[in-house]
N, C-alpha and C. Protein backbone atom coordinates (compact mmCIF):
# COMPACT_ATOMS: atom_id res chain seq x y z
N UNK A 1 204.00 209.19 67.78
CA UNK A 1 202.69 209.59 68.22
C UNK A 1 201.66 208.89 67.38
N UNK A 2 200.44 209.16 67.30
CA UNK A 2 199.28 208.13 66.75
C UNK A 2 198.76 209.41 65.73
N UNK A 3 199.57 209.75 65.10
CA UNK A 3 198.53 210.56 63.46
C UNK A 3 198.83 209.74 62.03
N UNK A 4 199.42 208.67 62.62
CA UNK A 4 199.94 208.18 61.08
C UNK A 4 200.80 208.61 60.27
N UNK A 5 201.61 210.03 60.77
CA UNK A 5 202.78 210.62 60.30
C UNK A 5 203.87 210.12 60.71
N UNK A 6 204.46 209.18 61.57
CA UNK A 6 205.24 208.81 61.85
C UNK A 6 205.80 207.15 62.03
N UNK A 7 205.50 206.88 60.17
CA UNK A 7 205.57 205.68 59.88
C UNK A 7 206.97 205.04 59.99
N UNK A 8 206.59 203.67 60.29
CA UNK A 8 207.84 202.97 60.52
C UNK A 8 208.37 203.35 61.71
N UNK A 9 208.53 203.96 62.53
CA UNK A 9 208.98 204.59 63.51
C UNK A 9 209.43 203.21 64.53
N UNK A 10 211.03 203.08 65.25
CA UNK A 10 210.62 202.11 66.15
C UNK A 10 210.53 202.10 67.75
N UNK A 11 210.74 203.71 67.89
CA UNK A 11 211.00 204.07 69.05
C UNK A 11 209.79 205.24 69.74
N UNK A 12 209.04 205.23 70.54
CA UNK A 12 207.81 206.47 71.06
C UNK A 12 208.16 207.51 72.09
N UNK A 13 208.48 208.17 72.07
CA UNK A 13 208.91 208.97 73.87
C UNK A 13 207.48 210.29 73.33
N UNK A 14 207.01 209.99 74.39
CA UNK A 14 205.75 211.11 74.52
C UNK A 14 205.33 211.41 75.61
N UNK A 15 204.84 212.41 75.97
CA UNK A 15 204.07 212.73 77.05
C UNK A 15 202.67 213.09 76.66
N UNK A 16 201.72 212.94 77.56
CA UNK A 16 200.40 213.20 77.70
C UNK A 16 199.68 214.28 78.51
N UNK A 17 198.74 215.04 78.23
CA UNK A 17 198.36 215.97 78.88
C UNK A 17 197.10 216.62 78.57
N UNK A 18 195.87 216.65 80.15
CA UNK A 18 194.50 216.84 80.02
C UNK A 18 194.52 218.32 79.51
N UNK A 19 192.99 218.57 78.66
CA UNK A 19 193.72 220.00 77.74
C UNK A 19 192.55 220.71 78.58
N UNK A 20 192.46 222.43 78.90
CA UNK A 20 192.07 223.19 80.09
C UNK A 20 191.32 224.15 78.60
N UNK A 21 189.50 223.90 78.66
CA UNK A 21 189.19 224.93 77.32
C UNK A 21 188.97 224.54 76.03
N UNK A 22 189.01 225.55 75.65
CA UNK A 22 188.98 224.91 73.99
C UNK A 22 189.71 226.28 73.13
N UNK A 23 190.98 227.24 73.99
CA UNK A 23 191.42 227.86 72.93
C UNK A 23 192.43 227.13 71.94
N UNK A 24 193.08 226.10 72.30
CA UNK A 24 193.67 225.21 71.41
C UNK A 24 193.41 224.83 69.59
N UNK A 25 191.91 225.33 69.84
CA UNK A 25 191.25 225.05 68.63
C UNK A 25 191.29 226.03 67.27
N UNK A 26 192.08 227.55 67.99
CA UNK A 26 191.77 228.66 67.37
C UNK A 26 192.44 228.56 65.93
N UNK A 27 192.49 228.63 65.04
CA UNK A 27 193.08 228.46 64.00
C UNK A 27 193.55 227.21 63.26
N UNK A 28 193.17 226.13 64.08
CA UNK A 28 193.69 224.92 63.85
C UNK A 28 192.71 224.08 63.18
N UNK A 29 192.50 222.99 61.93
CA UNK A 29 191.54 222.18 61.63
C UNK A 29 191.49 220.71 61.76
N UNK A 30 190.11 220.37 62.94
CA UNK A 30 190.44 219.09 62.92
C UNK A 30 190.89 217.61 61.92
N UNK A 31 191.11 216.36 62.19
CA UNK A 31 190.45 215.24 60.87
C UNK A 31 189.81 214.49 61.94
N UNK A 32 189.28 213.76 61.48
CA UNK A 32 188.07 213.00 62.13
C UNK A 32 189.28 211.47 62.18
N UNK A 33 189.16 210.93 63.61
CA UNK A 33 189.79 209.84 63.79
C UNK A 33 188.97 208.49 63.83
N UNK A 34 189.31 207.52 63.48
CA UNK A 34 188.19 206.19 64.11
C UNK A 34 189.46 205.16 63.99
N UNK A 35 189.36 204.59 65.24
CA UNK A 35 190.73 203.76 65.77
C UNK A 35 189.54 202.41 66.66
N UNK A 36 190.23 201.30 66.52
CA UNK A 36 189.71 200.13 66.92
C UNK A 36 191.07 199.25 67.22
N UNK A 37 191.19 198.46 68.56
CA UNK A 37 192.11 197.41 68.79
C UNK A 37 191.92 195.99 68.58
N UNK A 38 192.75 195.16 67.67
CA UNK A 38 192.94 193.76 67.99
C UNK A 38 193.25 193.49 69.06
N UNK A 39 194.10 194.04 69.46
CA UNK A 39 194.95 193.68 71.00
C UNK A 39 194.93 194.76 71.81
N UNK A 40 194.83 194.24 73.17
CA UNK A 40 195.06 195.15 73.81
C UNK A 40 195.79 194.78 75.21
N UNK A 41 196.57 193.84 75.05
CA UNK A 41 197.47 192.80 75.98
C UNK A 41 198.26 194.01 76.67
N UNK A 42 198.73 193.72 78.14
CA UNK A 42 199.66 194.93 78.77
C UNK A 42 200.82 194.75 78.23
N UNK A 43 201.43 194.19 77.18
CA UNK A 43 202.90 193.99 77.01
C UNK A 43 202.61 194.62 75.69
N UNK A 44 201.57 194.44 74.96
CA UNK A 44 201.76 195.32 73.62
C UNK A 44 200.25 195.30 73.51
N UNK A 45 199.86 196.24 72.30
CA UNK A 45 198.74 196.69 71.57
C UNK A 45 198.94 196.32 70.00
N UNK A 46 197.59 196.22 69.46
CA UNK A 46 197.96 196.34 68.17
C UNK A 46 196.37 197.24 67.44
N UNK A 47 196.90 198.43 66.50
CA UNK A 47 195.71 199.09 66.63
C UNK A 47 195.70 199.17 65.29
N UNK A 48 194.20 199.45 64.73
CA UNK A 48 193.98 200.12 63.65
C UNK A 48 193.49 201.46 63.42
N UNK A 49 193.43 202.46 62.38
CA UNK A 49 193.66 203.40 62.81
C UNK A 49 192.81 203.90 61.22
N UNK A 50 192.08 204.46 61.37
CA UNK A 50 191.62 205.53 59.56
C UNK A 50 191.70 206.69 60.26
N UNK A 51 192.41 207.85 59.40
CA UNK A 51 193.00 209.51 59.64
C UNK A 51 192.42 209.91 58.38
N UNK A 52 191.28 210.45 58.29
CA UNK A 52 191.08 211.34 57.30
C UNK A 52 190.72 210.46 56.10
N UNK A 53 191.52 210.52 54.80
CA UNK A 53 191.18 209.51 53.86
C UNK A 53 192.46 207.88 53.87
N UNK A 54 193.12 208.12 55.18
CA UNK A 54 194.43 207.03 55.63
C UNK A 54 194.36 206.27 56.15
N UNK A 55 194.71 204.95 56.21
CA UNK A 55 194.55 203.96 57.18
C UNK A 55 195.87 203.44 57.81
N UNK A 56 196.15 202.64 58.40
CA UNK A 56 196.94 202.68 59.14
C UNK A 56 197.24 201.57 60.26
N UNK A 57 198.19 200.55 60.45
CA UNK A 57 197.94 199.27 61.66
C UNK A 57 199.33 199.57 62.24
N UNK A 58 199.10 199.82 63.76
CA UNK A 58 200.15 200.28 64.55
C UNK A 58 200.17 199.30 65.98
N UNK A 59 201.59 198.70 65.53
CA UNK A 59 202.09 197.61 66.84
C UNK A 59 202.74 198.64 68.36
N UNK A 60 202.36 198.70 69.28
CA UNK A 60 202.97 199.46 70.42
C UNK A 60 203.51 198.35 71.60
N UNK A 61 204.75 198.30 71.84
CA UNK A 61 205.04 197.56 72.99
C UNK A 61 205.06 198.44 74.20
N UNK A 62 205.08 197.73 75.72
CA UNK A 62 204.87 198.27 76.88
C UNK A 62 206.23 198.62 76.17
N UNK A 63 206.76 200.06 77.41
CA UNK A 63 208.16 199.98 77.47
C UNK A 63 208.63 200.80 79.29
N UNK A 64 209.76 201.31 79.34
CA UNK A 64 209.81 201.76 80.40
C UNK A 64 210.27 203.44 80.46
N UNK A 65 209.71 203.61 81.77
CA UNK A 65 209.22 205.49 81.45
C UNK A 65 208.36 205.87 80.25
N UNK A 66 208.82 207.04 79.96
CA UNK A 66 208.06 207.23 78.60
C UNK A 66 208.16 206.54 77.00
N UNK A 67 209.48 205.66 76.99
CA UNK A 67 209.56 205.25 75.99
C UNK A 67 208.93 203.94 75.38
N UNK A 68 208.68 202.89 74.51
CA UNK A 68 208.14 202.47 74.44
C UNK A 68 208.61 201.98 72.50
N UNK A 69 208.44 200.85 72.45
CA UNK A 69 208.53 200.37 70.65
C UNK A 69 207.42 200.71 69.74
N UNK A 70 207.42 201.23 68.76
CA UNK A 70 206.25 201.50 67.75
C UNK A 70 206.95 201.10 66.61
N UNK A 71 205.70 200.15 66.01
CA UNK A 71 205.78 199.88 64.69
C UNK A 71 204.18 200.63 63.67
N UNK A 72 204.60 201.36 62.49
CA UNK A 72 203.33 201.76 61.97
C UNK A 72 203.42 201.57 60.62
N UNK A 73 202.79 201.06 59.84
CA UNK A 73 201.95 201.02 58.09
C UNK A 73 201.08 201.55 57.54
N UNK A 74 201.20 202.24 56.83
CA UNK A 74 199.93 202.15 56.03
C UNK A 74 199.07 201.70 55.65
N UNK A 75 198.28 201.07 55.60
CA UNK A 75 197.19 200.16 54.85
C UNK A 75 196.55 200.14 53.90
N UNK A 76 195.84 199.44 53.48
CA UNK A 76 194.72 200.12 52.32
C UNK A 76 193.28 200.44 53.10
N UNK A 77 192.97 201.84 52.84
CA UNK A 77 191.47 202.38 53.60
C UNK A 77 190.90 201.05 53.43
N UNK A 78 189.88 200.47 52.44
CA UNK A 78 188.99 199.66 52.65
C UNK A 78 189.13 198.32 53.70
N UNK A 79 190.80 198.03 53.67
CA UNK A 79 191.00 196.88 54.66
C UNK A 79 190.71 197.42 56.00
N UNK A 80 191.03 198.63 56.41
CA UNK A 80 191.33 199.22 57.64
C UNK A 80 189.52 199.45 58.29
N UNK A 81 188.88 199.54 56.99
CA UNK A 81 187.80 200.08 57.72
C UNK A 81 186.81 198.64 57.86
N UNK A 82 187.02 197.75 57.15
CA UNK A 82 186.55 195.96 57.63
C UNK A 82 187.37 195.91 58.90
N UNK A 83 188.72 195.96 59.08
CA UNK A 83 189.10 195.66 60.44
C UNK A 83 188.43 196.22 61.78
N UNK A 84 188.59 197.21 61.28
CA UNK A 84 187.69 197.91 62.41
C UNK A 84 186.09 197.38 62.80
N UNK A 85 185.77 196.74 61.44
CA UNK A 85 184.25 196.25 61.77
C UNK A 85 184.19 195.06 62.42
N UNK A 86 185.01 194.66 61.74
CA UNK A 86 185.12 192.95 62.27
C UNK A 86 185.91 192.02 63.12
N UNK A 87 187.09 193.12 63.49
CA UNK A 87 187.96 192.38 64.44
C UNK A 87 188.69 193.40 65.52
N UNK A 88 188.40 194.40 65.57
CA UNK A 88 187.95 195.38 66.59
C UNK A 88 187.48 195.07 67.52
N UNK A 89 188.17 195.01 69.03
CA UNK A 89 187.43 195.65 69.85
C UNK A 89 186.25 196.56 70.11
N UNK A 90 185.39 196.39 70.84
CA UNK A 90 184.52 197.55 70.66
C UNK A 90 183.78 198.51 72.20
N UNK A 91 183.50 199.76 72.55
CA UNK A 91 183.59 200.49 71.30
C UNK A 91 184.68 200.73 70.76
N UNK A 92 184.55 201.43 69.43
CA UNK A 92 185.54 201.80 68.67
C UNK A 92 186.03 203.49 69.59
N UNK A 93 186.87 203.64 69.00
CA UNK A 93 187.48 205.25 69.54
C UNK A 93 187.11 206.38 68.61
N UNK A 94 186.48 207.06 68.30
CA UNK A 94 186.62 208.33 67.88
C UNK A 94 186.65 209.34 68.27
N UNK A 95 187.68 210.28 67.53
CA UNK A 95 188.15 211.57 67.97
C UNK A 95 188.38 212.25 66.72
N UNK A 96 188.12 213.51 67.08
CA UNK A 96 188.97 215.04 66.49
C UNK A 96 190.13 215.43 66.55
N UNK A 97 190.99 215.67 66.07
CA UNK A 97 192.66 215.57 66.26
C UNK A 97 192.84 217.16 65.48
N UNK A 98 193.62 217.37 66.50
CA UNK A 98 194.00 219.13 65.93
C UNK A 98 195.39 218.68 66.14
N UNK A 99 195.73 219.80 65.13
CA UNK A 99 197.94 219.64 65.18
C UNK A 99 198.30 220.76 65.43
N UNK A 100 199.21 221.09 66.58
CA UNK A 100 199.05 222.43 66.86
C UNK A 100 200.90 222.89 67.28
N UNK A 101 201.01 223.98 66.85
CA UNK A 101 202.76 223.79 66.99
C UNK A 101 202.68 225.15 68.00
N UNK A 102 203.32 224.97 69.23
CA UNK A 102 203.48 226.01 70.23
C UNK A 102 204.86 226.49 70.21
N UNK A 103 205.42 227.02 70.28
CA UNK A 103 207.08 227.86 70.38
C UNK A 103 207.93 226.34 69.91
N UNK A 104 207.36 225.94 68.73
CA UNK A 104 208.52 224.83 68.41
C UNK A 104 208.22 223.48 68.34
N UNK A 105 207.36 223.68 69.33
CA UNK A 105 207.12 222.02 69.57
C UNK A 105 205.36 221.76 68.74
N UNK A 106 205.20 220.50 68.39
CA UNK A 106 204.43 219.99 68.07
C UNK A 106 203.47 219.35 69.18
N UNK A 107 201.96 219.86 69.12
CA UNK A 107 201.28 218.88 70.24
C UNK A 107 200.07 218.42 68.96
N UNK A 108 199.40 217.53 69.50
CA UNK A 108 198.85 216.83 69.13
C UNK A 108 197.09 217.11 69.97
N UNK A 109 196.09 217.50 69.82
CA UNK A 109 195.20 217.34 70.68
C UNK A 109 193.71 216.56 70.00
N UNK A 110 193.61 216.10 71.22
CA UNK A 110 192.63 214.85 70.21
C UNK A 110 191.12 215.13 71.13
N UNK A 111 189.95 215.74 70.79
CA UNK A 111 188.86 215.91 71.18
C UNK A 111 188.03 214.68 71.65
N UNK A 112 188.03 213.91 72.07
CA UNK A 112 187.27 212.55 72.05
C UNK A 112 185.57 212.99 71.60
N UNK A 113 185.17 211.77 71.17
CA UNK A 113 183.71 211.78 71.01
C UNK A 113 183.04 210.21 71.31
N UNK A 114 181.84 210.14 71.05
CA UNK A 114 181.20 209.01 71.41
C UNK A 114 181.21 208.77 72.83
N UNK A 115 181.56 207.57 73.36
CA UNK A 115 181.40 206.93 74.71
C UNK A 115 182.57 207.64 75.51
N UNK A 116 183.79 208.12 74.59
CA UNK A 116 184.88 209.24 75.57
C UNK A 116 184.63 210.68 75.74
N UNK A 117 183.30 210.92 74.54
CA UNK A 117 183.08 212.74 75.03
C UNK A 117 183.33 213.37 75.81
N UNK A 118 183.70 214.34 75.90
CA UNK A 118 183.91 215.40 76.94
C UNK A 118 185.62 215.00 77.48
N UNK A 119 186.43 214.49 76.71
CA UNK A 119 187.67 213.94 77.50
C UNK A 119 188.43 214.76 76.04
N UNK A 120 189.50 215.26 76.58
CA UNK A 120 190.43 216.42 75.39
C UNK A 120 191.70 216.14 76.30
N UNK A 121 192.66 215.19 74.87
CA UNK A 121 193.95 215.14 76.11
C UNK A 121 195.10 215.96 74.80
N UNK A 122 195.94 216.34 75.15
CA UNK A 122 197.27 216.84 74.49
C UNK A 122 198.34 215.76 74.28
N UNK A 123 198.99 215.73 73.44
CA UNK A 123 200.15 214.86 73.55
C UNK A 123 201.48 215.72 72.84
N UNK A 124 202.29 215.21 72.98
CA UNK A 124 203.76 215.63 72.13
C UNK A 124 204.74 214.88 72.40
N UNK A 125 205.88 214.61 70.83
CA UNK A 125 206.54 213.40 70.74
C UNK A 125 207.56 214.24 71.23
N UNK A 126 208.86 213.43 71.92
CA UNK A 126 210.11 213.88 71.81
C UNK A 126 211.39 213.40 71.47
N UNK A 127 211.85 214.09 71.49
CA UNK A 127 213.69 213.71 70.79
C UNK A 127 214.29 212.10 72.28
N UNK A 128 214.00 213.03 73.51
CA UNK A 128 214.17 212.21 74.50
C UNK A 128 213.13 212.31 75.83
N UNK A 129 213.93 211.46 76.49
CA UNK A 129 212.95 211.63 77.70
C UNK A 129 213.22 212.94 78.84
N UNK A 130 214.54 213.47 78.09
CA UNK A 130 214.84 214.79 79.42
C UNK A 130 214.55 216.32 78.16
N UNK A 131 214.03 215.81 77.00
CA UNK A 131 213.40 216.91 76.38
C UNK A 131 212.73 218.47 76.99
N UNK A 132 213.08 219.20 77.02
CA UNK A 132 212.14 220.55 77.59
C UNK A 132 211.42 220.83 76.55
N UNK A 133 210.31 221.87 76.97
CA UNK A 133 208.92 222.31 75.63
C UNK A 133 208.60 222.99 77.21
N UNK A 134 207.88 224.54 75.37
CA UNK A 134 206.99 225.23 76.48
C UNK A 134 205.43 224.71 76.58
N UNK A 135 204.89 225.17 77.79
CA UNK A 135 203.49 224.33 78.14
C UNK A 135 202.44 225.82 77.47
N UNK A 136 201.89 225.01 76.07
CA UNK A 136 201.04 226.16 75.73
C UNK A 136 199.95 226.66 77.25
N UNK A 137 199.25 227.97 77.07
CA UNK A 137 198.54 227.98 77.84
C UNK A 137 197.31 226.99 78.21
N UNK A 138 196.89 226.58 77.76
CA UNK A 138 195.69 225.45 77.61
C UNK A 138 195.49 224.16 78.20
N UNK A 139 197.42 223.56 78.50
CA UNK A 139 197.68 222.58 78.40
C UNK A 139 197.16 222.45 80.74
N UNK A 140 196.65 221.24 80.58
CA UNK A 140 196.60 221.10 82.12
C UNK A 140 197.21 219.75 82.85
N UNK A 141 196.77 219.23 83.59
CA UNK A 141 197.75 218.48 84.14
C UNK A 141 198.53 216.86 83.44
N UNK A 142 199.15 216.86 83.41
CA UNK A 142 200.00 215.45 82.94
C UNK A 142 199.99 214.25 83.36
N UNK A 143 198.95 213.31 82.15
CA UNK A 143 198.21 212.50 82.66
C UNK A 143 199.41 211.34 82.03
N UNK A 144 200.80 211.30 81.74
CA UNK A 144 201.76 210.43 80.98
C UNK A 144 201.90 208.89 81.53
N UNK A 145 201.54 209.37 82.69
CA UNK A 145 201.28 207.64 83.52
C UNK A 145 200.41 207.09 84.32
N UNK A 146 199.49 207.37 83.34
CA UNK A 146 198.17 207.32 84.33
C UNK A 146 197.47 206.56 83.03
N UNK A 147 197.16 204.74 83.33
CA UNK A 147 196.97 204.00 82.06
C UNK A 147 195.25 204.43 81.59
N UNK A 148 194.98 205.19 82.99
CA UNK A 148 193.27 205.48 81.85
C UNK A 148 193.05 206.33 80.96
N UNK A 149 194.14 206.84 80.74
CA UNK A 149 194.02 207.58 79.70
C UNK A 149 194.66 207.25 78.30
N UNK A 150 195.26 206.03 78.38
CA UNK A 150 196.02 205.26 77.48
C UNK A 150 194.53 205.08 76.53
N UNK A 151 194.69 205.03 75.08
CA UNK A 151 193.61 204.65 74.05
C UNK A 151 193.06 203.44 74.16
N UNK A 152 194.62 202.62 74.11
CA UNK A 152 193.53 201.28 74.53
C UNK A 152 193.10 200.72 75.62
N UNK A 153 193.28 201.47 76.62
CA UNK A 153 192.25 201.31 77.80
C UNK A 153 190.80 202.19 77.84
N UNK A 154 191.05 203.54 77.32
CA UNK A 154 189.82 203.80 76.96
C UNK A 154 188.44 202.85 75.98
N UNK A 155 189.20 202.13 75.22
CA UNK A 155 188.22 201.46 74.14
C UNK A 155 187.87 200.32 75.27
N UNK A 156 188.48 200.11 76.43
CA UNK A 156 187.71 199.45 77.40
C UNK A 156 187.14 199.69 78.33
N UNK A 157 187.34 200.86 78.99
CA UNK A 157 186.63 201.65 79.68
C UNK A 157 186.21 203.03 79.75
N UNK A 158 185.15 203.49 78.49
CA UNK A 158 184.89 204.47 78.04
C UNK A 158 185.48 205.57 79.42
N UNK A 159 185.88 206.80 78.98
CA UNK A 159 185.47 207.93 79.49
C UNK A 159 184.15 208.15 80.41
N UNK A 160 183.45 208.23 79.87
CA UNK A 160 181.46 208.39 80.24
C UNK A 160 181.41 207.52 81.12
N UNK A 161 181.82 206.26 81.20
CA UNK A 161 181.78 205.33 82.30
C UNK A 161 182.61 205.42 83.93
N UNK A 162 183.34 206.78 83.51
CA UNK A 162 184.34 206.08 85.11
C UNK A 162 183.59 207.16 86.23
């Protein structure tokens, strides 16, 4: 998934999902995200990423169904946040990221802001692609293959814009 917790990683199976509300938020504390792409080619991505006080450069290849190759590092903050200035795509992405664990499972919900405001999607990683999880209440429809909601298509076609 994209929090920077899951470094080195070389394999992604996730699903995606538009979030219904804002009880998701109840107890949970955001970090402030700011993510910018070098690439954003349909066969792979390559992103940068600052989480809080973390930075972070994450390679994603296309893959098929939900799965997909991820490579992720750490960085050093100050490089991460020149990248973002200077060789970034633009706009940049920012979001609010809550971590939220429902009967087991881990979701991920990321508030958008700026040019994606008003867009709140869910995510959660899995073991596989025939994985079961319960659907917190909040969670609404499953946007997993639907590329406008992919990040780096958003940093090209804001939210606010479609």
């Amino acid at each position: 998934m994209e929090s920077g917790g899951s470094q080195n990683r070389h394999e992604e199976i996730e699903r995606k999902f538009l979030v219904n509300g804002n009880d998701f938020k109840t107890g949970a504390e955001p970090v402030y995200i700011r993510q910018g792409f070098i690439s954003t080619h349909k066969e792979h991505v390559v992103r940068i990423r600052t989480c809080g006080q973390k930075a972070f450069i994450t390679l994603k290849s296309s893959g098929s169904g939900i799965t997909r190759k991820e490579y992720e590092y750490e960085i050093p903050y100050p490089d991460a946040v020149e990248l973002l200035e200077t060789f970034c795509l633009k706009p940049l992405i920012e979001k609010n990221r809550y971590r939220i664990v429902f009967r087991g499972t881990v979701w991920e919900v990321d508030e958008f802001l700026g040019v994606n405001r008003g867009l709140v999607l869910a995510e959660t990683e899995l073991g596989s692609e025939n994985e079961t999880f319960k659907n917190p209440p909040w969670l609404g429809k499953e946007v997993t293959n639907d590329p406008r909601y992919y990040n780096a298509r958003l940093a090209e076609f804001p939210y606010t814009a479609w």
